[in-house]
PDB file of N, CA and C in Angstrom:
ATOM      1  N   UNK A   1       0.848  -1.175   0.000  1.00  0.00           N
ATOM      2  CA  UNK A   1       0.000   0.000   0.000  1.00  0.00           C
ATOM      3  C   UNK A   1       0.894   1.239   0.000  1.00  0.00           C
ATOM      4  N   UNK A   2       0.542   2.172  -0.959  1.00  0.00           N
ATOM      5  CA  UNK A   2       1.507   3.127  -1.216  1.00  0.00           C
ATOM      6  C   UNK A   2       1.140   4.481  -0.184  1.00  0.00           C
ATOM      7  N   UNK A   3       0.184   4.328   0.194  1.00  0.00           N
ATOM      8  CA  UNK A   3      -0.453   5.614   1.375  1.00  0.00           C
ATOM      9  C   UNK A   3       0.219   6.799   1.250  1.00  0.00           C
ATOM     10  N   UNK A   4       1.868   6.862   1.104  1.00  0.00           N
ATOM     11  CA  UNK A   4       2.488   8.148   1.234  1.00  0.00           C
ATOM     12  C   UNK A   4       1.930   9.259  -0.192  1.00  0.00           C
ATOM     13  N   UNK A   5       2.230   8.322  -1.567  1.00  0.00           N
ATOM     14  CA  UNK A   5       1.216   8.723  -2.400  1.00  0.00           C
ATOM     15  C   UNK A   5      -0.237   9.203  -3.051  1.00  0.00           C
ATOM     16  N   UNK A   6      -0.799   8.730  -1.782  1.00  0.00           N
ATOM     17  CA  UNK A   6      -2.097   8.907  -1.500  1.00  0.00           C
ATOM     18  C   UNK A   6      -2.634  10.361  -1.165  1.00  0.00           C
ATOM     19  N   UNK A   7      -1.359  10.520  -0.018  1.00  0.00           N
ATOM     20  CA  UNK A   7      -1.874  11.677   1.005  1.00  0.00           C
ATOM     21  C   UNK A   7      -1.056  12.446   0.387  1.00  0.00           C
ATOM     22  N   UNK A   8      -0.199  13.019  -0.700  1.00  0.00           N
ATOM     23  CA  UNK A   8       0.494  13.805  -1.243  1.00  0.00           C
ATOM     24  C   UNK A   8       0.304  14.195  -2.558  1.00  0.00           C
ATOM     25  N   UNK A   9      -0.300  13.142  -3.178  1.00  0.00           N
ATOM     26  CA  UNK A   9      -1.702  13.448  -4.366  1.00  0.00           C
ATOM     27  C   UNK A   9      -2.506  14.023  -4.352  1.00  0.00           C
ATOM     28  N   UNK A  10      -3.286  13.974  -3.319  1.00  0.00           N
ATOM     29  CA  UNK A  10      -4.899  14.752  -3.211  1.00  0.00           C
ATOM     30  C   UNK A  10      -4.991  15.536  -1.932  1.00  0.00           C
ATOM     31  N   UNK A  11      -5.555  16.551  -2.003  1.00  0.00           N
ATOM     32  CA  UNK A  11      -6.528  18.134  -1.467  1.00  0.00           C
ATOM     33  C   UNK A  11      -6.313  17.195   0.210  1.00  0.00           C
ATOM     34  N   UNK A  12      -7.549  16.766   0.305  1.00  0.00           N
ATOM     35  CA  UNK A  12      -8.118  16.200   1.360  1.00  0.00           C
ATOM     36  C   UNK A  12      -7.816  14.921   1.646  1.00  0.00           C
ATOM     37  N   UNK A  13      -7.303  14.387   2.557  1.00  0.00           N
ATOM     38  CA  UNK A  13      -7.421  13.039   2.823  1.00  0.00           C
ATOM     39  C   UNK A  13      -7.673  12.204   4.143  1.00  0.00           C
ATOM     40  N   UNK A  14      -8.415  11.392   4.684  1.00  0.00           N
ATOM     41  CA  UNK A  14      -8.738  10.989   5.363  1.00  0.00           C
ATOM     42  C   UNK A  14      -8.460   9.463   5.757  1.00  0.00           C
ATOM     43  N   UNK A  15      -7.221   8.628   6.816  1.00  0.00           N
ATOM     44  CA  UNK A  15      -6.746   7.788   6.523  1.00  0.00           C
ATOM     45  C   UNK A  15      -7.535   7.152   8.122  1.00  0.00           C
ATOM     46  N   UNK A  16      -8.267   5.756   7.660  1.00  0.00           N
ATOM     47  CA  UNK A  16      -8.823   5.293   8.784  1.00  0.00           C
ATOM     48  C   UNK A  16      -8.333   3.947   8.969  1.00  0.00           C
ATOM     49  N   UNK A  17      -7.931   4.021  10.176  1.00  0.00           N
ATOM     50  CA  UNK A  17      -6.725   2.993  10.951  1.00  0.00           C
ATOM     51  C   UNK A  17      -7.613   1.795  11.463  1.00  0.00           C
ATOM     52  N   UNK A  18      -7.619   0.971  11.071  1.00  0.00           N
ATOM     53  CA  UNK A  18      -9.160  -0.236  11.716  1.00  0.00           C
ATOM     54  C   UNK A  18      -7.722  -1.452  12.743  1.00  0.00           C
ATOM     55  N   UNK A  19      -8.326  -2.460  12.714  1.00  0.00           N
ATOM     56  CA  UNK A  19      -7.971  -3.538  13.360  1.00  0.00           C
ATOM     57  C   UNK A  19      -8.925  -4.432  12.685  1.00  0.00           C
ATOM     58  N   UNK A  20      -8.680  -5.899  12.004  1.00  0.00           N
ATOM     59  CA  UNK A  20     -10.152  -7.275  12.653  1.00  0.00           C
ATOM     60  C   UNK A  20     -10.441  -7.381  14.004  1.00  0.00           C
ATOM     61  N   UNK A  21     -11.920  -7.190  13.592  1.00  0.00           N
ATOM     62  CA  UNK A  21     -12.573  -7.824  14.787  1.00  0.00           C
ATOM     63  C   UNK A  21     -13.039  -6.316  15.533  1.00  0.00           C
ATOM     64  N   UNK A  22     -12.925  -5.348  14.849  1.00  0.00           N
ATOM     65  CA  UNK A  22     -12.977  -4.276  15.426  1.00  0.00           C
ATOM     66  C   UNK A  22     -14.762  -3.800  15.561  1.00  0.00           C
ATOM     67  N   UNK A  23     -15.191  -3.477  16.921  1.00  0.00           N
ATOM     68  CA  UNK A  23     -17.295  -3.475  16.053  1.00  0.00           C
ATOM     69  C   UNK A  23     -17.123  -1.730  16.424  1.00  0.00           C
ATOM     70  N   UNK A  24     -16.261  -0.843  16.698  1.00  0.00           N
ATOM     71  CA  UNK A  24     -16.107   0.466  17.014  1.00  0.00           C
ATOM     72  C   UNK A  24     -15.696   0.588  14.932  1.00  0.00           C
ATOM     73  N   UNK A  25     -14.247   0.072  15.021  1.00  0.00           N
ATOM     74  CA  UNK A  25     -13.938   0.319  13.205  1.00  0.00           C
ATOM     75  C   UNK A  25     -15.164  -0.318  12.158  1.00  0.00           C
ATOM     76  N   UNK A  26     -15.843  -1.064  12.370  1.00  0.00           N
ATOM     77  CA  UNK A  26     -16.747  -1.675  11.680  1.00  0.00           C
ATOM     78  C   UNK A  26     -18.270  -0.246  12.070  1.00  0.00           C
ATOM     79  N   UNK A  27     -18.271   0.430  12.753  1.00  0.00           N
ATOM     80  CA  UNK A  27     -19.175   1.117  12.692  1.00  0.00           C
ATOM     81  C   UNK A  27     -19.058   2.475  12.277  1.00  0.00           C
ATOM     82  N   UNK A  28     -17.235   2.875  12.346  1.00  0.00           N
ATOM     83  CA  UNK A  28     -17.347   3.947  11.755  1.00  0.00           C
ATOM     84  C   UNK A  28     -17.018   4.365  10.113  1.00  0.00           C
ATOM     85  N   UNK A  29     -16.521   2.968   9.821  1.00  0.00           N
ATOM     86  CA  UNK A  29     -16.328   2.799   8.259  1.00  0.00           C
ATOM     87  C   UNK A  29     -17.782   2.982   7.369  1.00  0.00           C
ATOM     88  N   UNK A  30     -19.186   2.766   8.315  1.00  0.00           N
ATOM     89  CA  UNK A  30     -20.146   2.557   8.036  1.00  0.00           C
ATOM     90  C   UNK A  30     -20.748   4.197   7.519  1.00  0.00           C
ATOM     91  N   UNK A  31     -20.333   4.860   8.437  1.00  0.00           N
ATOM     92  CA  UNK A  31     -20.303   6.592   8.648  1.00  0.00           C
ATOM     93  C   UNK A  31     -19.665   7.181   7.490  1.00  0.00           C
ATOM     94  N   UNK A  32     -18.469   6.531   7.359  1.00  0.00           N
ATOM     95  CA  UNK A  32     -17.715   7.095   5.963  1.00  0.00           C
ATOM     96  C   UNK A  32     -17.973   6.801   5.104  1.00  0.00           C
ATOM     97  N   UNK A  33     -18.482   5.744   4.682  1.00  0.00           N
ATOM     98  CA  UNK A  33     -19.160   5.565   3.380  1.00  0.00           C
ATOM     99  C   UNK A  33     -20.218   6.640   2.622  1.00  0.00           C
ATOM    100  N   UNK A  34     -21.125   6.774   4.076  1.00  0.00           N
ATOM    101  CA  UNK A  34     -22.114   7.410   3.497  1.00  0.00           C
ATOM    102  C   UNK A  34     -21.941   9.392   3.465  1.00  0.00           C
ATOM    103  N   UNK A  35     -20.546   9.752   3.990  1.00  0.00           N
ATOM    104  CA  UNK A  35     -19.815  10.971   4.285  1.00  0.00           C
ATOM    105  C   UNK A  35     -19.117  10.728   2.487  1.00  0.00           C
ATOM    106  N   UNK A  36     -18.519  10.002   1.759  1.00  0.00           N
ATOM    107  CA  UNK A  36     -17.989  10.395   0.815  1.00  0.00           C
ATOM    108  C   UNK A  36     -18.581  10.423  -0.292  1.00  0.00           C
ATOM    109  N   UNK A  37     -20.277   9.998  -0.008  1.00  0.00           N
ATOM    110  CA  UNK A  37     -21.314  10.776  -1.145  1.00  0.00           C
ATOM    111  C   UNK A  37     -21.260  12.151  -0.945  1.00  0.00           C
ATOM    112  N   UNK A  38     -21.210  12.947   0.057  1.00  0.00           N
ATOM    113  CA  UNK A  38     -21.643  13.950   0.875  1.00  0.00           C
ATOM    114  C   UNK A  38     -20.361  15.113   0.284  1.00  0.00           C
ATOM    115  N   UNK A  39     -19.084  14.521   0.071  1.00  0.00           N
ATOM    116  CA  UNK A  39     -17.683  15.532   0.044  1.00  0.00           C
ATOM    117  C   UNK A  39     -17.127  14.598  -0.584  1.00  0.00           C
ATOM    118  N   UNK A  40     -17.155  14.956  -2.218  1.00  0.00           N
ATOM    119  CA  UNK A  40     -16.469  14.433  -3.017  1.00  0.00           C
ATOM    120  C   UNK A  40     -15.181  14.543  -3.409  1.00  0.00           C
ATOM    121  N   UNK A  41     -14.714  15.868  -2.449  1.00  0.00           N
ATOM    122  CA  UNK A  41     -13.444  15.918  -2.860  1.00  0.00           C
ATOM    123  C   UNK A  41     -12.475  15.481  -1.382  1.00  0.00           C
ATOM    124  N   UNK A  42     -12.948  14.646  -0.727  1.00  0.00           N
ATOM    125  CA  UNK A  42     -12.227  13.690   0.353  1.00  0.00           C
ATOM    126  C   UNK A  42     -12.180  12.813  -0.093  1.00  0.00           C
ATOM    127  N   UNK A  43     -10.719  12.163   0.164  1.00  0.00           N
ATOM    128  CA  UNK A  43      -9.970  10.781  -0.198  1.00  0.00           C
ATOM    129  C   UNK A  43     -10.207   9.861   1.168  1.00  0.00           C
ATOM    130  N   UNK A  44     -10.871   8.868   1.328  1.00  0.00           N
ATOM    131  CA  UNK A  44     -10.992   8.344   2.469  1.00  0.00           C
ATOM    132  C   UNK A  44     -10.191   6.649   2.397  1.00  0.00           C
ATOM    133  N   UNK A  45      -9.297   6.596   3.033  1.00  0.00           N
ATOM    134  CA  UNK A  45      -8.746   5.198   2.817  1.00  0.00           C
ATOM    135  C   UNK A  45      -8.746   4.550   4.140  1.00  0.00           C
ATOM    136  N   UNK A  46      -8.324   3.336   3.790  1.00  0.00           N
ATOM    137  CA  UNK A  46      -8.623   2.397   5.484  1.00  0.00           C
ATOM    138  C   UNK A  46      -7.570   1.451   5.453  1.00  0.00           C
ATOM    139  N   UNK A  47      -7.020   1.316   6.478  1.00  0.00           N
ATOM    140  CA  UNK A  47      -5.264   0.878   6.510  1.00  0.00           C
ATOM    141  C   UNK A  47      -5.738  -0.312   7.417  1.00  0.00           C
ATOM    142  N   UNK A  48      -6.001  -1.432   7.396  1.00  0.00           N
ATOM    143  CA  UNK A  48      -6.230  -2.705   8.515  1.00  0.00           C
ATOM    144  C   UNK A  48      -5.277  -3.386   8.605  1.00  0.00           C
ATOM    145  N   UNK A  49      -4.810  -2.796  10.121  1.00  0.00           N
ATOM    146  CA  UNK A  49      -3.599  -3.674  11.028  1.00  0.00           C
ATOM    147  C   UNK A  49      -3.438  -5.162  10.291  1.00  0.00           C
ATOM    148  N   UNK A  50      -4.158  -5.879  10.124  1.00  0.00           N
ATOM    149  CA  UNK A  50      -4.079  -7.149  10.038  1.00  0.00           C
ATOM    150  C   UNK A  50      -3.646  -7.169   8.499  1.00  0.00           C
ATOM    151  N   UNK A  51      -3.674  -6.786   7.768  1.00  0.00           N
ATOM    152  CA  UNK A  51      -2.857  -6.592   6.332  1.00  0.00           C
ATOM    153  C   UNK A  51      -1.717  -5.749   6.281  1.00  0.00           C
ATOM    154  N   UNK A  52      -1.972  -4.717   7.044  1.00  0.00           N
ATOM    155  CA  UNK A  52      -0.831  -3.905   6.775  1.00  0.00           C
ATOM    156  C   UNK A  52       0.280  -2.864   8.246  1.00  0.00           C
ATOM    157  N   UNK A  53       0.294  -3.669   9.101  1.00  0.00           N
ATOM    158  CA  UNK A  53       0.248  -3.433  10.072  1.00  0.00           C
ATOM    159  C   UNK A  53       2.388  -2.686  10.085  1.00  0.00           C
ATOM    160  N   UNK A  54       2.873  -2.936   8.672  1.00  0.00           N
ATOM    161  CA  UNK A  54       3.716  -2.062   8.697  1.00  0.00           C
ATOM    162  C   UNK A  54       3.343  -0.307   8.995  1.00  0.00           C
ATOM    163  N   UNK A  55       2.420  -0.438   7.666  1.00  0.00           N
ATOM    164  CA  UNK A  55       1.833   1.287   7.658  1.00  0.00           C
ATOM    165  C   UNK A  55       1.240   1.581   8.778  1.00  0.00           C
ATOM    166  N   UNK A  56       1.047   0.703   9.227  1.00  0.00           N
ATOM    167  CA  UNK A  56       0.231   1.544  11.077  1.00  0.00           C
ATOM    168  C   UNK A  56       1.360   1.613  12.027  1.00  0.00           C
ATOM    169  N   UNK A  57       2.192   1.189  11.876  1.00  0.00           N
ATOM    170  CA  UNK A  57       3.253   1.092  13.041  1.00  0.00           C
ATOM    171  C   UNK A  57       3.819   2.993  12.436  1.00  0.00           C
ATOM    172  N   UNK A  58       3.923   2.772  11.322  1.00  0.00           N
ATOM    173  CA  UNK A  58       4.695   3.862  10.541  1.00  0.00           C
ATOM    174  C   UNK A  58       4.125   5.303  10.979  1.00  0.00           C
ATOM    175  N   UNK A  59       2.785   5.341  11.129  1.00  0.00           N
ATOM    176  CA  UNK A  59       2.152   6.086  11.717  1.00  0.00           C
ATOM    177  C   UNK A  59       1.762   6.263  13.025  1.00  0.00           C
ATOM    178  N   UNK A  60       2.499   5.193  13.480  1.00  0.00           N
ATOM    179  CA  UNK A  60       2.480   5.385  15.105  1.00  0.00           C
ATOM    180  C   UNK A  60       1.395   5.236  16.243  1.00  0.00           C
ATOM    181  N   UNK A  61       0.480   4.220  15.489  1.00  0.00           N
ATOM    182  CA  UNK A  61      -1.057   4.283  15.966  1.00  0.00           C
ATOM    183  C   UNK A  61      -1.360   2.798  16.515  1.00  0.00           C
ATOM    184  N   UNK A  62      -1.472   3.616  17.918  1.00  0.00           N
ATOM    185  CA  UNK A  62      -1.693   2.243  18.915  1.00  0.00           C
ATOM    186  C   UNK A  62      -2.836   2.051  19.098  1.00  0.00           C
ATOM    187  N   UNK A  63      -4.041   2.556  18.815  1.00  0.00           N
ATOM    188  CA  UNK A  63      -5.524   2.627  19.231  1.00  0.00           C
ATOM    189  C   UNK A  63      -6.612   2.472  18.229  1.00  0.00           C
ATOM    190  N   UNK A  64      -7.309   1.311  18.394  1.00  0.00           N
ATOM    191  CA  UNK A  64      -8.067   1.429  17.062  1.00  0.00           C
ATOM    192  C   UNK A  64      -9.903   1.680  17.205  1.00  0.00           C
ATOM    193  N   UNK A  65     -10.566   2.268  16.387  1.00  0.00           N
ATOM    194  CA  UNK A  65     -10.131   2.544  14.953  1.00  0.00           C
ATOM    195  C   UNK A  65      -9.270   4.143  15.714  1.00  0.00           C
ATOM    196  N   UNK A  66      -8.285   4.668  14.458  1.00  0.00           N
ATOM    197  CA  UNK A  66      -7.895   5.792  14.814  1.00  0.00           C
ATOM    198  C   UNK A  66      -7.715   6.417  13.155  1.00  0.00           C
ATOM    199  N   UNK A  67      -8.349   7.415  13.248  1.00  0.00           N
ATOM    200  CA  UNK A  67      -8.557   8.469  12.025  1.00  0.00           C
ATOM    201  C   UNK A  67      -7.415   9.766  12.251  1.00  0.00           C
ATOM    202  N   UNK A  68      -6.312   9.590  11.326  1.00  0.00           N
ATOM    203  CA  UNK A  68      -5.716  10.747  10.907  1.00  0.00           C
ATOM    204  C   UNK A  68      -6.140  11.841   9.189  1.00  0.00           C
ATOM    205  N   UNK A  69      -6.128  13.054   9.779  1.00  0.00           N
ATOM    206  CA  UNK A  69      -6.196  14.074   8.469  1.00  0.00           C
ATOM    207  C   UNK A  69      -5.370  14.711   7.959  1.00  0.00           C
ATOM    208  N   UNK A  70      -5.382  14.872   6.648  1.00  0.00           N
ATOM    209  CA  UNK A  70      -4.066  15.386   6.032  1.00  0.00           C
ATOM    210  C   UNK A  70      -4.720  15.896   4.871  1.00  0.00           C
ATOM    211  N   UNK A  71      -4.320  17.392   4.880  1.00  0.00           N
ATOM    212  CA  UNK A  71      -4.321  18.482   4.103  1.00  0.00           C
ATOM    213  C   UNK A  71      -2.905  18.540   2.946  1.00  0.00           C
ATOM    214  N   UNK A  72      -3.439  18.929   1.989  1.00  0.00           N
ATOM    215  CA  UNK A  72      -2.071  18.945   1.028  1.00  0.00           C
ATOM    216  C   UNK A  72      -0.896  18.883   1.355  1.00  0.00           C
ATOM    217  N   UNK A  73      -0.903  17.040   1.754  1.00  0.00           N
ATOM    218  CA  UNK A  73       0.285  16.388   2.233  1.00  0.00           C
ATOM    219  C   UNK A  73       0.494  16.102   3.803  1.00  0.00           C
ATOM    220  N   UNK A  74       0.365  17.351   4.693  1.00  0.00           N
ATOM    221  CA  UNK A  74       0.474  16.958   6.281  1.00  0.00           C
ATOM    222  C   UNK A  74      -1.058  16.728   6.755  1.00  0.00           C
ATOM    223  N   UNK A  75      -0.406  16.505   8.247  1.00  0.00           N
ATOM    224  CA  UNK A  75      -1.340  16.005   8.706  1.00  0.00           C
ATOM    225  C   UNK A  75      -1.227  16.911   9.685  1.00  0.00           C
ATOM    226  N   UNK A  76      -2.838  17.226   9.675  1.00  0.00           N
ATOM    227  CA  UNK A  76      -3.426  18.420  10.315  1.00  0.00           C
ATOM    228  C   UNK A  76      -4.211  18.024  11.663  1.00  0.00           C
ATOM    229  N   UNK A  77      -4.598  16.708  11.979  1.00  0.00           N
ATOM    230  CA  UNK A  77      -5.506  16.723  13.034  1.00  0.00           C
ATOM    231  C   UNK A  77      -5.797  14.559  12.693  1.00  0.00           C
ATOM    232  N   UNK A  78      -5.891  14.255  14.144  1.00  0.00           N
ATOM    233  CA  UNK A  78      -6.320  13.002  14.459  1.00  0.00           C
ATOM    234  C   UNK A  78      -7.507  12.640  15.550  1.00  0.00           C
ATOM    235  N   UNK A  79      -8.301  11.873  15.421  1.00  0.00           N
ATOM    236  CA  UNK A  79      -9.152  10.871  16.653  1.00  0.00           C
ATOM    237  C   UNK A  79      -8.897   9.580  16.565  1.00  0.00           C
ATOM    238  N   UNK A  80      -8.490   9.257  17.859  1.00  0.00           N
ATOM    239  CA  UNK A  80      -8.653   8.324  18.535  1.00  0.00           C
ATOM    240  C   UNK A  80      -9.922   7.632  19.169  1.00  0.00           C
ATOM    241  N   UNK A  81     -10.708   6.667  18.589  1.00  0.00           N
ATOM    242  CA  UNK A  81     -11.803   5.868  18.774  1.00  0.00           C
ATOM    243  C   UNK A  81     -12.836   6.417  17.503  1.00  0.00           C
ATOM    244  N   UNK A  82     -14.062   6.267  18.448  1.00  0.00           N
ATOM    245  CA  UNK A  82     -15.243   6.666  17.184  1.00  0.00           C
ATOM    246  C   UNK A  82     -15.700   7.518  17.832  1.00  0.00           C
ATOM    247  N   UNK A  83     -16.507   7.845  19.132  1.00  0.00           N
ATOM    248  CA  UNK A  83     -17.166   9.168  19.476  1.00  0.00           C
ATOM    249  C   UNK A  83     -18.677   8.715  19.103  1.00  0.00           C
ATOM    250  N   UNK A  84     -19.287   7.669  18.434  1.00  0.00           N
ATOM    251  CA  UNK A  84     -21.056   8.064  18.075  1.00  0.00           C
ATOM    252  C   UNK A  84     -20.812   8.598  16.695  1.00  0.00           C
ATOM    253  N   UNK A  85     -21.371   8.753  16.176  1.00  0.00           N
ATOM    254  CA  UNK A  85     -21.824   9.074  14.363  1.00  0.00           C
ATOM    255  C   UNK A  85     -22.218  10.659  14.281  1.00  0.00           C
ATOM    256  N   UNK A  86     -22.731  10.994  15.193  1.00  0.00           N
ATOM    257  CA  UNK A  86     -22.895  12.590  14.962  1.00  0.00           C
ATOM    258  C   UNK A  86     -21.133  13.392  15.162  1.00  0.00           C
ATOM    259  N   UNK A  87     -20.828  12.752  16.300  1.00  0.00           N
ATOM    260  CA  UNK A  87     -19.734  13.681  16.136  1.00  0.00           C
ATOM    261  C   UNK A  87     -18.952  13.205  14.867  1.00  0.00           C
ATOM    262  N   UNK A  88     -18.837  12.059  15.044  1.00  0.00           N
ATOM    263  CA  UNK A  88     -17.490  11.696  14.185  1.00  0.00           C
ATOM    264  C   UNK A  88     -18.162  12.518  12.574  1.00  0.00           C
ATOM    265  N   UNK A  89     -19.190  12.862  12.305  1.00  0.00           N
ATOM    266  CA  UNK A  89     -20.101  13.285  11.059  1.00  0.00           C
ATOM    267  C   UNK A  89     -19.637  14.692  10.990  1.00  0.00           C
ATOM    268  N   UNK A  90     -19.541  15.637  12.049  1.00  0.00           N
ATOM    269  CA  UNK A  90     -19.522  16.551  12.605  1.00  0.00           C
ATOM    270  C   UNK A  90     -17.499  16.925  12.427  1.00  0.00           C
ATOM    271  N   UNK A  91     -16.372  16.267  13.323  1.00  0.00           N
ATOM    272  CA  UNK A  91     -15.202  16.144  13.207  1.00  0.00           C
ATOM    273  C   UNK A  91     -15.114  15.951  11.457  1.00  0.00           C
ATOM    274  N   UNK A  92     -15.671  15.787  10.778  1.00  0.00           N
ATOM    275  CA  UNK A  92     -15.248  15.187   9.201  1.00  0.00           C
ATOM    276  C   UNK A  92     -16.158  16.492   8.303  1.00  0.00           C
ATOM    277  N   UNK A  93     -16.433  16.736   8.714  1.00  0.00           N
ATOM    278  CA  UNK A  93     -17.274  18.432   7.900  1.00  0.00           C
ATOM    279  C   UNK A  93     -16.578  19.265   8.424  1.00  0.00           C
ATOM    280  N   UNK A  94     -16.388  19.571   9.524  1.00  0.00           N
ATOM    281  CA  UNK A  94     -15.262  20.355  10.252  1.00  0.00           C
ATOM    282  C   UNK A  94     -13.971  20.845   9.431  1.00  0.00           C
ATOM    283  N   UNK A  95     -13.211  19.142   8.554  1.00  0.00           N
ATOM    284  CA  UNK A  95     -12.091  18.801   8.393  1.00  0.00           C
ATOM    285  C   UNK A  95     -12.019  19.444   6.998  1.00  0.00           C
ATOM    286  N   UNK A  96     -13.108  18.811   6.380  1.00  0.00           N
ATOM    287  CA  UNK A  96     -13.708  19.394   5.222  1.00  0.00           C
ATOM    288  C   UNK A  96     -13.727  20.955   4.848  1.00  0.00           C
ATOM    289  N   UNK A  97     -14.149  21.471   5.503  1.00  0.00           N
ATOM    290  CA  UNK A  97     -14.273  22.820   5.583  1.00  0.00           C
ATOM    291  C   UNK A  97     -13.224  23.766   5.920  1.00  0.00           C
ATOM    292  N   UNK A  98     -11.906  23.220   6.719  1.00  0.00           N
ATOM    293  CA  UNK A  98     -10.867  24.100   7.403  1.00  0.00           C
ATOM    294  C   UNK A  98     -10.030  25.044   6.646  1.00  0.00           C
ATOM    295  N   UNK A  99      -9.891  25.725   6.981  1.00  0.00           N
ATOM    296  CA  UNK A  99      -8.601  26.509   6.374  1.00  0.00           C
ATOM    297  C   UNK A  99      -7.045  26.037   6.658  1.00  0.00           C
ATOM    298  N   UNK A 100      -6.513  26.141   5.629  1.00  0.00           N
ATOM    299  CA  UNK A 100      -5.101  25.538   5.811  1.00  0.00           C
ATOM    300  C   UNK A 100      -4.503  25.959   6.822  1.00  0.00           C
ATOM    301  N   UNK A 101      -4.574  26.485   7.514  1.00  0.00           N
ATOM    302  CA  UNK A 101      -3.989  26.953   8.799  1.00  0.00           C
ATOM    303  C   UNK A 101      -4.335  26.375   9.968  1.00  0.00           C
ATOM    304  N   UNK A 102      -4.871  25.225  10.091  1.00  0.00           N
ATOM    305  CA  UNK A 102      -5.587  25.235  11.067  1.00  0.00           C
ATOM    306  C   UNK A 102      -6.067  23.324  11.376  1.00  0.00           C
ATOM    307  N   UNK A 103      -6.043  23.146  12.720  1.00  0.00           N
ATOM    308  CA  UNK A 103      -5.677  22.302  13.143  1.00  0.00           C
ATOM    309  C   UNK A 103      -7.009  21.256  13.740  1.00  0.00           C
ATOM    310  N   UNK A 104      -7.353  20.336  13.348  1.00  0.00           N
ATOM    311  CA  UNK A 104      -8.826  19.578  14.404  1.00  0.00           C
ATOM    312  C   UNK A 104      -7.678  18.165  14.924  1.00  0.00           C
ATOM    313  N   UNK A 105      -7.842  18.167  16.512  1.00  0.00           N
ATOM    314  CA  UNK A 105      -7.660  17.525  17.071  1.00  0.00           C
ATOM    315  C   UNK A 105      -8.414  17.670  18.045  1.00  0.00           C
ATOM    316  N   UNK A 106      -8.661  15.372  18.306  1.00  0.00           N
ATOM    317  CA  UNK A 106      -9.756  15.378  19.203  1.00  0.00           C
ATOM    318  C   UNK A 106      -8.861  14.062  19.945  1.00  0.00           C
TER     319      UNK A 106
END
């Protein structure tokens, strides 16, 4: 998985960190699906420990699910867990909307 290409290609990107067996990552993948009808110009990808558990180490992510954001190239803001569907709906329009200057961490 080339991920570094991913997030250095495109505007917006949204990289969601799962685990198997996960029913927190299994519910918020559920959320994003129906968020990237919504904001077409977010890249939403999903990195599962259990396939690729190089790229999660790489990113330094001990907690799952865990959602990092990255703005043309960096990364601007992360959550740790899910939060419920409104927020996490809410944190991702937020992200959507930011000005390059500027930081969502939860």
């Amino acid at each position: 998985m080339d991920i570094d290409h991913i997030i250095q290609d495109n505007m917006l990107v949204v990289i969601v960190f799962t685990m198997p067996n996960c029913g927190w990552c299994d519910d918020l993948k559920s959320v994003l699906r129906l968020l990237t009808d919504d904001l077409p110009d977010l890249v939403v990808r999903e990195v599962n420990y259990g396939e690729f558990p190089d790229v999660v180490k790489m990113f330094d992510v001990s907690a799952f699910p865990t959602t990092k954001f990255f703005r043309e190239g960096k990364e601007i803001g992360s959550i740790k867990g899910f939060g419920g569907e409104g927020f996490f709906v809410r944190k991702i329009k937020e992200f959507a909307a930011m000005s390059k200057s500027t930081s969502c961490e939860s």
